[in-house]
Protein backbone atom coordinates (compact mmCIF):
# COMPACT_ATOMS: atom_id res chain seq x y z
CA UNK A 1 0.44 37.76 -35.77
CA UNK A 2 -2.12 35.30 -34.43
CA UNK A 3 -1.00 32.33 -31.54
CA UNK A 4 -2.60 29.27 -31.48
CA UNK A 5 -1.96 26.85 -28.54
CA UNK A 6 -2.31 23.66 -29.27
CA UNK A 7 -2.61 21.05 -26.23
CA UNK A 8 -1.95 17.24 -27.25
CA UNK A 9 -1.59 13.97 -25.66
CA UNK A 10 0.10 10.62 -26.86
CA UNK A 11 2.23 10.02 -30.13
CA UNK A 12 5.79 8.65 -30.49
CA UNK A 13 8.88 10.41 -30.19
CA UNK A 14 9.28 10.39 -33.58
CA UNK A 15 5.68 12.21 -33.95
CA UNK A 16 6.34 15.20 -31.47
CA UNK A 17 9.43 15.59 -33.15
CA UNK A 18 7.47 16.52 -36.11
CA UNK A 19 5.36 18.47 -34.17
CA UNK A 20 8.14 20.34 -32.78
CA UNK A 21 9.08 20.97 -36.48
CA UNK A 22 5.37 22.52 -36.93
CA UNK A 23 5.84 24.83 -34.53
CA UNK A 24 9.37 26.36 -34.88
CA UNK A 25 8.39 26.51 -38.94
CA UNK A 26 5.52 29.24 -37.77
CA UNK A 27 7.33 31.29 -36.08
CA UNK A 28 8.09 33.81 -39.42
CA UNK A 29 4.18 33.29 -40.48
CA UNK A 30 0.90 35.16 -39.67
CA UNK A 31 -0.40 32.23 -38.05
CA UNK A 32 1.96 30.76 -34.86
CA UNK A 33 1.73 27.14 -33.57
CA UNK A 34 2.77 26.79 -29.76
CA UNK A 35 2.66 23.67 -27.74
CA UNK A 36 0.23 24.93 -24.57
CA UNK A 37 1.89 23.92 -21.72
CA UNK A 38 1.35 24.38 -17.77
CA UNK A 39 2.78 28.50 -17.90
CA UNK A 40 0.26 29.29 -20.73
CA UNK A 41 -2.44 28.28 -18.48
CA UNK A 42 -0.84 30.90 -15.78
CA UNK A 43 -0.99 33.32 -18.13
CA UNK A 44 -4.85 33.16 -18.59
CA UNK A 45 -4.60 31.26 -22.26
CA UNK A 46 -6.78 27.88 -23.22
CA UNK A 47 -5.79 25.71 -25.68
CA UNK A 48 -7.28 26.20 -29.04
CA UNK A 49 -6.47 22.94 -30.29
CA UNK A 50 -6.47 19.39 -28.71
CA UNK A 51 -4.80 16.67 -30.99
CA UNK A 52 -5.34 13.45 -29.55
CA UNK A 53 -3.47 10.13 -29.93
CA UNK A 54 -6.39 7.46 -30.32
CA UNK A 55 -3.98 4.78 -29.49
CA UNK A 56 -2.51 5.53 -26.41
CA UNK A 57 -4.14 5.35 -23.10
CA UNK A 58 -3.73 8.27 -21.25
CA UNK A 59 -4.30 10.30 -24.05
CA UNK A 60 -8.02 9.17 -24.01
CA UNK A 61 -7.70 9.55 -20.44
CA UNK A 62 -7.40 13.46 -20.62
CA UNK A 63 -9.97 13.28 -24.01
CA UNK A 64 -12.53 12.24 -20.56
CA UNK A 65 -11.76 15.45 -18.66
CA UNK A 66 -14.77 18.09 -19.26
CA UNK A 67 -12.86 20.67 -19.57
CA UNK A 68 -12.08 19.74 -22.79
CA UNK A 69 -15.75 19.62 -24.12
CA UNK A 70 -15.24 23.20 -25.99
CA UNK A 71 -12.02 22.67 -27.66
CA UNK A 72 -11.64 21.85 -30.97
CA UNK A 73 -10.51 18.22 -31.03
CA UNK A 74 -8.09 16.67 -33.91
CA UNK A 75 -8.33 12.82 -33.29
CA UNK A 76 -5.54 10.63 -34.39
CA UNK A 77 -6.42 6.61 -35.25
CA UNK A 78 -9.11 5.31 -35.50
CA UNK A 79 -12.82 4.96 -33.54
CA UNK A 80 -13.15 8.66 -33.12
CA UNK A 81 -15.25 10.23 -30.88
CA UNK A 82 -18.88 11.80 -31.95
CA UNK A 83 -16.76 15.89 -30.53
CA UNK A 84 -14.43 15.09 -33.16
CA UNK A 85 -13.70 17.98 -34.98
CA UNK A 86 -11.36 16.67 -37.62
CA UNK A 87 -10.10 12.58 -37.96
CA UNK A 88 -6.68 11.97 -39.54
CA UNK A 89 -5.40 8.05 -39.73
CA UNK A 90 -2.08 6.72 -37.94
CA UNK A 91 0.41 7.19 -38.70
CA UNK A 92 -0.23 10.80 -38.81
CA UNK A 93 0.90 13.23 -41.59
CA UNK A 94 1.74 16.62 -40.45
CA UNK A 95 1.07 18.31 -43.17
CA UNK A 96 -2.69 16.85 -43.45
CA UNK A 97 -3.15 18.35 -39.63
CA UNK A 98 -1.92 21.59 -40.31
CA UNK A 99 -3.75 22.18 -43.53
CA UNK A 100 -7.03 21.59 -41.66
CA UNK A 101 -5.68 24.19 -38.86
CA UNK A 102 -4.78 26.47 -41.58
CA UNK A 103 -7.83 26.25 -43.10
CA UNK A 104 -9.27 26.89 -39.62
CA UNK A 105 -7.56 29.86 -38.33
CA UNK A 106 -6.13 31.62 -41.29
CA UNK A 107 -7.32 35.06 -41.57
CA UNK A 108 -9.48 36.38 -44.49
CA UNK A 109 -7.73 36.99 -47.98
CA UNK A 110 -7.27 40.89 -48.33
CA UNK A 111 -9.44 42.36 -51.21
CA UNK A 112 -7.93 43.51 -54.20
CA UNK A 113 -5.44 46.45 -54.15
CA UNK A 114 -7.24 49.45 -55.74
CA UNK A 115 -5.14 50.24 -59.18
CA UNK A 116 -5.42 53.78 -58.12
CA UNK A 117 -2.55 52.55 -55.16
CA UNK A 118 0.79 53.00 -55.82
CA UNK A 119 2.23 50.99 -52.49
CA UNK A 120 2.97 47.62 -53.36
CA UNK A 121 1.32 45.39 -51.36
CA UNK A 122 3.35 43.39 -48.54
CA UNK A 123 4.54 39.75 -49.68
CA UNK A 124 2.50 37.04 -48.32
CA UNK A 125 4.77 34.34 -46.41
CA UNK A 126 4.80 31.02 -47.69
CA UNK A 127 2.43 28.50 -46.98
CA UNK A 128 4.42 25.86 -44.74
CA UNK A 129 4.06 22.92 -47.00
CA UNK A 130 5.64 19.81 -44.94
CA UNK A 131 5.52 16.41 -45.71
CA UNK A 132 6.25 15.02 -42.36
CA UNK A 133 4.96 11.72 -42.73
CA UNK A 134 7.30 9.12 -41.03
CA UNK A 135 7.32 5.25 -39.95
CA UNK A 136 4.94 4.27 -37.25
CA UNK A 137 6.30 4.75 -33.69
CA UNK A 138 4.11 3.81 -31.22
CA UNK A 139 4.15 4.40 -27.63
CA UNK A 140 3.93 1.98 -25.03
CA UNK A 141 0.24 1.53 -24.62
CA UNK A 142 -1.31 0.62 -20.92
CA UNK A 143 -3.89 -2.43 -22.08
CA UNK A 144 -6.36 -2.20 -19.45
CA UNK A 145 -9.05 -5.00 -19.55
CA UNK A 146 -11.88 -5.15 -17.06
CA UNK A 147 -14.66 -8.13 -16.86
CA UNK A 148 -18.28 -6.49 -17.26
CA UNK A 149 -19.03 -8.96 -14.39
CA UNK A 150 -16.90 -7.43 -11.87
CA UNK A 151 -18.00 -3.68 -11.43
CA UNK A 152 -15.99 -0.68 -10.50
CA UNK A 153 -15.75 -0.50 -6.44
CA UNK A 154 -18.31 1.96 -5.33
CA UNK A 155 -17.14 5.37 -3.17
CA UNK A 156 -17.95 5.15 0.19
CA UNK A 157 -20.20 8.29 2.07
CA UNK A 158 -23.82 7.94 2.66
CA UNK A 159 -25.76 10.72 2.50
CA UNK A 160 -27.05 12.01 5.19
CA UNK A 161 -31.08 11.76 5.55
CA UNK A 162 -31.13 10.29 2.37
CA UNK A 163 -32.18 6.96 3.69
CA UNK A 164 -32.96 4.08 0.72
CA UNK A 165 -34.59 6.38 -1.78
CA UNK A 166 -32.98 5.60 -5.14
CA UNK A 167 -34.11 8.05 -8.16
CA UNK A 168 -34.30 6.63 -11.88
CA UNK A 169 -33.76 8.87 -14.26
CA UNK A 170 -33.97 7.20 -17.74
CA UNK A 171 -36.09 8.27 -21.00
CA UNK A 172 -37.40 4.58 -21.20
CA UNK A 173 -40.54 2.94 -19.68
CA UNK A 174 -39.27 -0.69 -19.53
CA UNK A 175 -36.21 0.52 -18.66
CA UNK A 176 -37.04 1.70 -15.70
CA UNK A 177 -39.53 -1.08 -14.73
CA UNK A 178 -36.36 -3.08 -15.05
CA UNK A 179 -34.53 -1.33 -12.92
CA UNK A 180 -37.26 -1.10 -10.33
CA UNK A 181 -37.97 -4.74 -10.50
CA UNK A 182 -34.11 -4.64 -9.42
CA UNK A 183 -33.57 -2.14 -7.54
CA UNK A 184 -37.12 -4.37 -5.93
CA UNK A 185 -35.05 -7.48 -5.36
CA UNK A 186 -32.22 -5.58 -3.65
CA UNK A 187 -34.35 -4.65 -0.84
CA UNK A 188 -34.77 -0.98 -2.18
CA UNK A 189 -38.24 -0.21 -2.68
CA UNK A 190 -38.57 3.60 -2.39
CA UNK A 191 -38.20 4.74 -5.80
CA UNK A 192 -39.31 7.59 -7.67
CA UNK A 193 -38.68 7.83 -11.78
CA UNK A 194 -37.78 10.36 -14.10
CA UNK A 195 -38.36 10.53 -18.32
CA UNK A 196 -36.40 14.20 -18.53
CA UNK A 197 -34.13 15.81 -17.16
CA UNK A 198 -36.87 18.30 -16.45
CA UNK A 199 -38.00 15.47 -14.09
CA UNK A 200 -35.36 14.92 -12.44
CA UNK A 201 -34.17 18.17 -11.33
CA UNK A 202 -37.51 18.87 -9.38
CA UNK A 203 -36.97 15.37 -7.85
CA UNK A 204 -33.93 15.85 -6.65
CA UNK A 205 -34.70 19.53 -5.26
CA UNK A 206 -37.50 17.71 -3.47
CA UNK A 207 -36.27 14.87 -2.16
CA UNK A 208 -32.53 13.35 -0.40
CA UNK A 209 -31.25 10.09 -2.47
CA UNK A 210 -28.79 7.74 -1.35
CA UNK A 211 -28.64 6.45 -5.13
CA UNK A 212 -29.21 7.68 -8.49
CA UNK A 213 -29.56 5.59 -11.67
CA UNK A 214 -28.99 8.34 -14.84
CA UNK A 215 -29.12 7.04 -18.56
CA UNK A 216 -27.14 8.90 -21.18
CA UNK A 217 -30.26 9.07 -23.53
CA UNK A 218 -31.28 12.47 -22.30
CA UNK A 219 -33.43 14.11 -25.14
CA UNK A 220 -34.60 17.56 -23.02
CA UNK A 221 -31.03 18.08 -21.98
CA UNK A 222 -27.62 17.60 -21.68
CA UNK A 223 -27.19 14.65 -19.70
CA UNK A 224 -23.74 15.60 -18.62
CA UNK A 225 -24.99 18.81 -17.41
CA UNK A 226 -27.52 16.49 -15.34
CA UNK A 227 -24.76 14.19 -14.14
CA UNK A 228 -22.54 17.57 -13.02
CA UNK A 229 -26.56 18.72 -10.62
CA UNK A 230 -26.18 15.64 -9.42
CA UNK A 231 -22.68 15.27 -8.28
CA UNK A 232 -23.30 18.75 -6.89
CA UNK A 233 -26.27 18.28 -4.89
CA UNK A 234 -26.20 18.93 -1.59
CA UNK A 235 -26.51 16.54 0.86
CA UNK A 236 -24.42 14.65 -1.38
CA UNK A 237 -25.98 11.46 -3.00
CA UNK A 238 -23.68 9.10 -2.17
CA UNK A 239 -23.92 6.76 -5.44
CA UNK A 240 -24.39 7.43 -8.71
CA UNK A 241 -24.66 5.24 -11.77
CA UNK A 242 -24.50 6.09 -15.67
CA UNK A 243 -26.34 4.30 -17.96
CA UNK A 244 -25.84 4.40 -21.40
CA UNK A 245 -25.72 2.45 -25.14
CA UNK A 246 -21.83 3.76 -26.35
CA UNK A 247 -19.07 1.74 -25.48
CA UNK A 248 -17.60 1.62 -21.69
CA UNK A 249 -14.18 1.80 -22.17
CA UNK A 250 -14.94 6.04 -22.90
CA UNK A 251 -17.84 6.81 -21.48
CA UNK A 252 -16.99 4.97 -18.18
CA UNK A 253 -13.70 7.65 -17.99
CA UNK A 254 -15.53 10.60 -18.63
CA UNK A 255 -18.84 9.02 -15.78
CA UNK A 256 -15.49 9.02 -13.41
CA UNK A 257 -14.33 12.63 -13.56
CA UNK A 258 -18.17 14.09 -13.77
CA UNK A 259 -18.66 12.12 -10.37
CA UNK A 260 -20.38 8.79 -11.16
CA UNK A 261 -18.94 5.82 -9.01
CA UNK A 262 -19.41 3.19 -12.59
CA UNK A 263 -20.88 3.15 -16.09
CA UNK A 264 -23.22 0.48 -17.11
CA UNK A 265 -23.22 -0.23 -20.24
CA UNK A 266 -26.70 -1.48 -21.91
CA UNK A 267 -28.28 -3.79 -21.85
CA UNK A 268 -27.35 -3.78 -18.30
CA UNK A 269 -25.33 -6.91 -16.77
CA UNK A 270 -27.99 -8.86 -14.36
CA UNK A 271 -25.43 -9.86 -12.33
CA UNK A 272 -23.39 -6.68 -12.21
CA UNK A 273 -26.06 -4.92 -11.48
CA UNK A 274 -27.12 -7.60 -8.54
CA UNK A 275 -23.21 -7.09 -6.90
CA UNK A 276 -23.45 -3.12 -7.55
CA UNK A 277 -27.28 -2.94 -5.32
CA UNK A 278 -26.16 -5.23 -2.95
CA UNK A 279 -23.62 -2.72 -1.75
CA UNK A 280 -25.97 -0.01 -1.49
């Protein structure tokens, strides 16, 4: 018998009472469904599966946690993200989902019996064919709008020794002239810049920064991975911004839990920008 956990956030009543269904249905097959809860993690087991309601809030709230970056991800509704492993539309179908996990996590067929065997090979359990498509039950849905003029309030904690010195780390030339012109006008002139990641690692091994500007466009490496040196560096930078093309209303969530203080989404906000360095 082979367990699969299976960690999901969101959906209707309605819905996880179909997902309940999926699970109990498993328990006689080869392949077992079970909702991973807060004891599974005590015992040592991540989830296999996250299936993600695209519609509700806090689900794409936990889709932002990192920790989540190596499990599979079912995504429910529509606007998926790029980690999507498999997209199904709202309402969901059951069935759809659990073909896909089947299809997954299902062991090998066995070869062919030799006709020299005499033992009669063990009957294979039913596939668990469900058709548990229902009405469409959504949740209450948190509708939070921000204006792109009024940025996220910035974290207080300067770091020591750092000083003014602001690092740019973006794969763009007039990108970063931009922000130096800026970063200029804001009083901060003690800049250094940064194409790669590469870069920007021996900068900041070099040199104490009260603020760092990183874009998402990263070519030489992951630029979460650079985010996560940064947040880590010690003494701690006290402000760091994301840059980045994709919309804010994702990328700004998962900026938040890698450490970032805001996302800027480009082409960057003059004026957003001009209330963010004025704080620095």
């Amino acid at each position: 018998m082979k367990r699969i956990y299976v960690k999901f956030y969101g959906f209707s009543d309605t819905e996880r009472h179909a997902l309940d269904s999926v699970f109990r249905l498993s328990e006689s097959r080869d392949i077992v469904y079970s909702a991973w809860t807060a004891q599974t993690a005590e015992a040592m087991h991540a989830p296999d599966i996250l299936i993600i309601d695209g519609e509700s809030w806090e689900a794409v709230l936990e889709l932002a946690n990192p920790s989540h970056d190596a499990v599979k991800l079912i995504w429910v509704g529509e606007d998926p993200p790029a980690q999507a492993w498999r997209v199904f539309p709202a309402p969901v179908k059951w069935s759809a989902v659990l073909e896909a996990m089947e299809g997954e996590f299902a062991p090998p067929p066995p070869s062919a019996p030799s006709p020299l065997s005499s033992a009669a090979a063990p009957a294979t359990p039913p596939a668990l064919d469900l058709d548990l498509a229902h009405e469409h039950d959504l949740d209450v849905v948190l509708d939070i709008t921000t204006d792109d003029t009024e940025p996220l309030p910035l974290e207080p904690g300067a770091a020591p020794g750092a000083g003014r010195r602001v690092l740019v780390v973006d794969p763009g030339r007039d990108d970063r002239l931009y922000l130096r012109a800026k970063l200029a006008a804001a009083g901060l002139h003690e800049v250094d810049e940064a194409a790669t990641g590469t870069e920007a690692l021996v900068l900041l091994n070099t040199h104490a920064y009260q603020l760092v500007t990183l874009d998402l466009g990263l070519t030489d490496m992951d630029p979460w991975q650079l985010v996560k040196a940064v947040d880590n560096t010690r003494p701690a930078i006290a402000h760091l911004f994301v840059t980045g093309s994709a919309p804010n209303w994702q990328q700004g969530l998962r900026a938040r839990f890698s450490g970032a203080q805001v996302y800027l989404k480009k082409p960057l906000h003059p004026g957003q920008l001009k209330k963010l360095l004025q704080k620095i």
